[in-house]
Protein backbone atom coordinates (compact mmCIF):
# COMPACT_ATOMS: atom_id res chain seq x y z
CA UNK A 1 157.24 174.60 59.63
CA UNK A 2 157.30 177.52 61.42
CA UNK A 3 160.47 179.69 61.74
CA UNK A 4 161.14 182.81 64.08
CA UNK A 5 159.58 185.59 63.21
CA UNK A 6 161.16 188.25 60.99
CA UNK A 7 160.75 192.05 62.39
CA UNK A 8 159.62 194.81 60.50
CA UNK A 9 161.13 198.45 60.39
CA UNK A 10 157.80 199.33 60.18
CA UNK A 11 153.95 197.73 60.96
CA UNK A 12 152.96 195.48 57.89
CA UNK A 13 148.96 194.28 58.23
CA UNK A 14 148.34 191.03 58.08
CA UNK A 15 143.87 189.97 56.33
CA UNK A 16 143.27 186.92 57.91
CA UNK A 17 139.83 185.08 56.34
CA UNK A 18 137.50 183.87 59.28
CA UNK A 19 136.32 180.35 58.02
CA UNK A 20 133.63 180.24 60.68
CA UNK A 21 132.19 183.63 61.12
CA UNK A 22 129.41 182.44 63.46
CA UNK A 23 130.52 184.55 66.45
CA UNK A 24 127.53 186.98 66.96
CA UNK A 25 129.66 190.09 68.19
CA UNK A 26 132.26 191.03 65.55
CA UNK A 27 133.64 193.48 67.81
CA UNK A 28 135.01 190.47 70.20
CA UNK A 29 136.74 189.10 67.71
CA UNK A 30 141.05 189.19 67.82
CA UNK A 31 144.02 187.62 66.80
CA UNK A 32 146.52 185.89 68.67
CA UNK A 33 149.89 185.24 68.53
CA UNK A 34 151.07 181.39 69.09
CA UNK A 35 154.37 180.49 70.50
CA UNK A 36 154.30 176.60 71.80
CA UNK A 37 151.63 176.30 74.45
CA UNK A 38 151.38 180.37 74.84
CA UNK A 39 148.81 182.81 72.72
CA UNK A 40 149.45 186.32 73.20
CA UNK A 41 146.50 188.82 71.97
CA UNK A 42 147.03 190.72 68.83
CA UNK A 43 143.79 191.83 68.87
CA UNK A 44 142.78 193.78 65.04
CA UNK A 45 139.31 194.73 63.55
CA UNK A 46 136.48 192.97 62.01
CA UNK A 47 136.50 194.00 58.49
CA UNK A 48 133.23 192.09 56.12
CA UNK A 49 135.09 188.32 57.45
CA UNK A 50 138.28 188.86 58.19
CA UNK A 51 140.54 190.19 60.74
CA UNK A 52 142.89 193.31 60.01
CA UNK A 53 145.81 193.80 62.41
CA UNK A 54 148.69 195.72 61.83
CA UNK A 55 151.77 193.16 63.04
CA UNK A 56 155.32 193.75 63.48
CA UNK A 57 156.66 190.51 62.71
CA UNK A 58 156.09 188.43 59.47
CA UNK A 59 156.03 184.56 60.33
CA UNK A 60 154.93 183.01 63.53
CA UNK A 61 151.34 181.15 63.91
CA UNK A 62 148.24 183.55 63.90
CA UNK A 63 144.73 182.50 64.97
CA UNK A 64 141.26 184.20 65.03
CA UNK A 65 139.38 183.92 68.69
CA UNK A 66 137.26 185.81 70.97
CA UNK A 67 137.06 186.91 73.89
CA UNK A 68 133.65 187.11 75.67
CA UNK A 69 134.62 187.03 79.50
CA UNK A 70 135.01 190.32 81.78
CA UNK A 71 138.14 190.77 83.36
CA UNK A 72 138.16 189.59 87.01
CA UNK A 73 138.33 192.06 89.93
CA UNK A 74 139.44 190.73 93.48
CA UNK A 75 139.78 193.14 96.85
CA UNK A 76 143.40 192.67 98.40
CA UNK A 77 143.11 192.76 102.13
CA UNK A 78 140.05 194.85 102.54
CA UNK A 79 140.02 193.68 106.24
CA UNK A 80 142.84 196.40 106.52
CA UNK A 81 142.37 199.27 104.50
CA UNK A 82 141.24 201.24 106.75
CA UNK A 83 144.51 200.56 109.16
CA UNK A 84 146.58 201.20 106.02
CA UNK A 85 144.38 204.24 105.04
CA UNK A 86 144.64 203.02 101.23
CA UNK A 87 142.01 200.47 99.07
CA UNK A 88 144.15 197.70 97.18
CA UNK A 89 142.52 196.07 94.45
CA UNK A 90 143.73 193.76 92.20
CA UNK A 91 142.54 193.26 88.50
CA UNK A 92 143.11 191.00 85.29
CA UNK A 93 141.85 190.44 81.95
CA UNK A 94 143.40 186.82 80.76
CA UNK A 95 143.13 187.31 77.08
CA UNK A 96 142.21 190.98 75.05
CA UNK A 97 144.06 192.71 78.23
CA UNK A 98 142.33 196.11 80.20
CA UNK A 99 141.72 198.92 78.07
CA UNK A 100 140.31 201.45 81.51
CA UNK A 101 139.74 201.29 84.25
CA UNK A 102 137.92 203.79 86.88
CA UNK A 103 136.76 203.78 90.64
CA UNK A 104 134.16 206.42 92.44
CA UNK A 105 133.98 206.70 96.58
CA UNK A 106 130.53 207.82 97.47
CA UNK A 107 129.48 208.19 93.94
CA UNK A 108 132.72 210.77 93.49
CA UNK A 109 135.75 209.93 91.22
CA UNK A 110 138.30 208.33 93.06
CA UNK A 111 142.23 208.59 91.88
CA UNK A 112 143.37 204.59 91.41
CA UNK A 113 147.35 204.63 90.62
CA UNK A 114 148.30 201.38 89.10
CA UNK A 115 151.99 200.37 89.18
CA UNK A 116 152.65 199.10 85.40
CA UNK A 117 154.50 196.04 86.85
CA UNK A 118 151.77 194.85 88.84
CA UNK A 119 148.17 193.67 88.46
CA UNK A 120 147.32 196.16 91.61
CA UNK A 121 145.41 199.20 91.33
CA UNK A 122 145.98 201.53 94.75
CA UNK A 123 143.63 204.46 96.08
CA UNK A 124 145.39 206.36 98.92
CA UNK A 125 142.52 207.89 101.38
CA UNK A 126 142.55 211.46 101.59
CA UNK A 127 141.13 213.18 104.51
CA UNK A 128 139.66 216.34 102.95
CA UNK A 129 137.70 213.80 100.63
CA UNK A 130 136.79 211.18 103.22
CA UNK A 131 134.62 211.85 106.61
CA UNK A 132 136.22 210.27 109.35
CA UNK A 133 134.41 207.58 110.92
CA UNK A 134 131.65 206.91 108.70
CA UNK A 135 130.89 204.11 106.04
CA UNK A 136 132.00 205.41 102.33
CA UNK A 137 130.82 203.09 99.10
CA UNK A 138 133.09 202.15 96.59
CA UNK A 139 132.72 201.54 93.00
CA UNK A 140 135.69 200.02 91.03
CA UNK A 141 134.99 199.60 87.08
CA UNK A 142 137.20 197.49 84.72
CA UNK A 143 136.82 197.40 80.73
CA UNK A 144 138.93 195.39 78.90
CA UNK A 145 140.11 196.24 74.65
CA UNK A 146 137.18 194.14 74.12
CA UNK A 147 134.74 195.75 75.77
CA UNK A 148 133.61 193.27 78.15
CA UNK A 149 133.47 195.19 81.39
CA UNK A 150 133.24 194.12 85.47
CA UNK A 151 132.13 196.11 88.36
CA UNK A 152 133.47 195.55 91.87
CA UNK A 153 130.90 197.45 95.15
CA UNK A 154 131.95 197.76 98.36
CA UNK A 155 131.12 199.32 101.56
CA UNK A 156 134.85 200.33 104.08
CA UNK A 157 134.57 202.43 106.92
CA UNK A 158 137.42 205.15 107.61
């Protein structure tokens, strides 16, 4: 029976023994956090077959897992960027969550904002950066805390 968790003043870490250490890549290994149908990533370290996380809750179910997929990156209008003079792109990570993230224009670092309530990650062009009226390349880059990492390319013309 589980019962609700049980908050610490402080972090408390929780050794969890992997009974089927088979996963090839340690470092993609994680915990998550199990609450009816939902997991929520922990993540923790790979310590000699088991997991180390510090928690902040005792109780609750726990589970070892990995997570082997590159978060997903998706252009948001790109048919009007240059009309709106700013790049929207939009990018996720469904389990370990992104650790960084970083975009280049014409092989130059390229200022992304990201409003922390949204999934969307906003470049706003700038004119003494951009030549008007020619084609630019962009380069968006997306790691997430498990180090599986995807790269969106594009062309846009401003």
């Amino acid at each position: 029976v589980d019962d609700e968790p049980v908050p610490f003043h402080d972090k408390a870490e929780m050794k969890i023994k992997i009974a089927k250490d088979s996963y090839p890549d340690k470092e993609k290994y994680g915990l998550v956090s199990i609450k009816g149908n939902k997991e929520s990533w922990v993540g923790g370290t790979y310590d000699d077959g088991y997991m180390k996380v510090n928690i902040r809750e005792a109780g609750g179910t726990y589970a070892v897992t990995y997570d082997n997929i590159p978060p997903v990156i998706t252009p948001v209008q790109p048919e009007i960027w240059e009309k709106q003079k700013k790049i929207l792109i939009r990018a996720v990570d469904d389990k370990s969550g992104i650790s960084s993230f970083r975009g280049t224009i014409d092989g130059k670092y390229a200022l992304f904002e990201r409003d922390v309530k949204t999934t969307i990650y906003t470049y706003h062009f700038d004119s003494s950066r951009l030549e008007k009226g020619k084609k630019h390349s962009l380069e968006f880059t997306v790691t997430d805390d498990c180090g599986n990492t995807s790269v969106y390319t594009s062309q846009f013309y401003y």
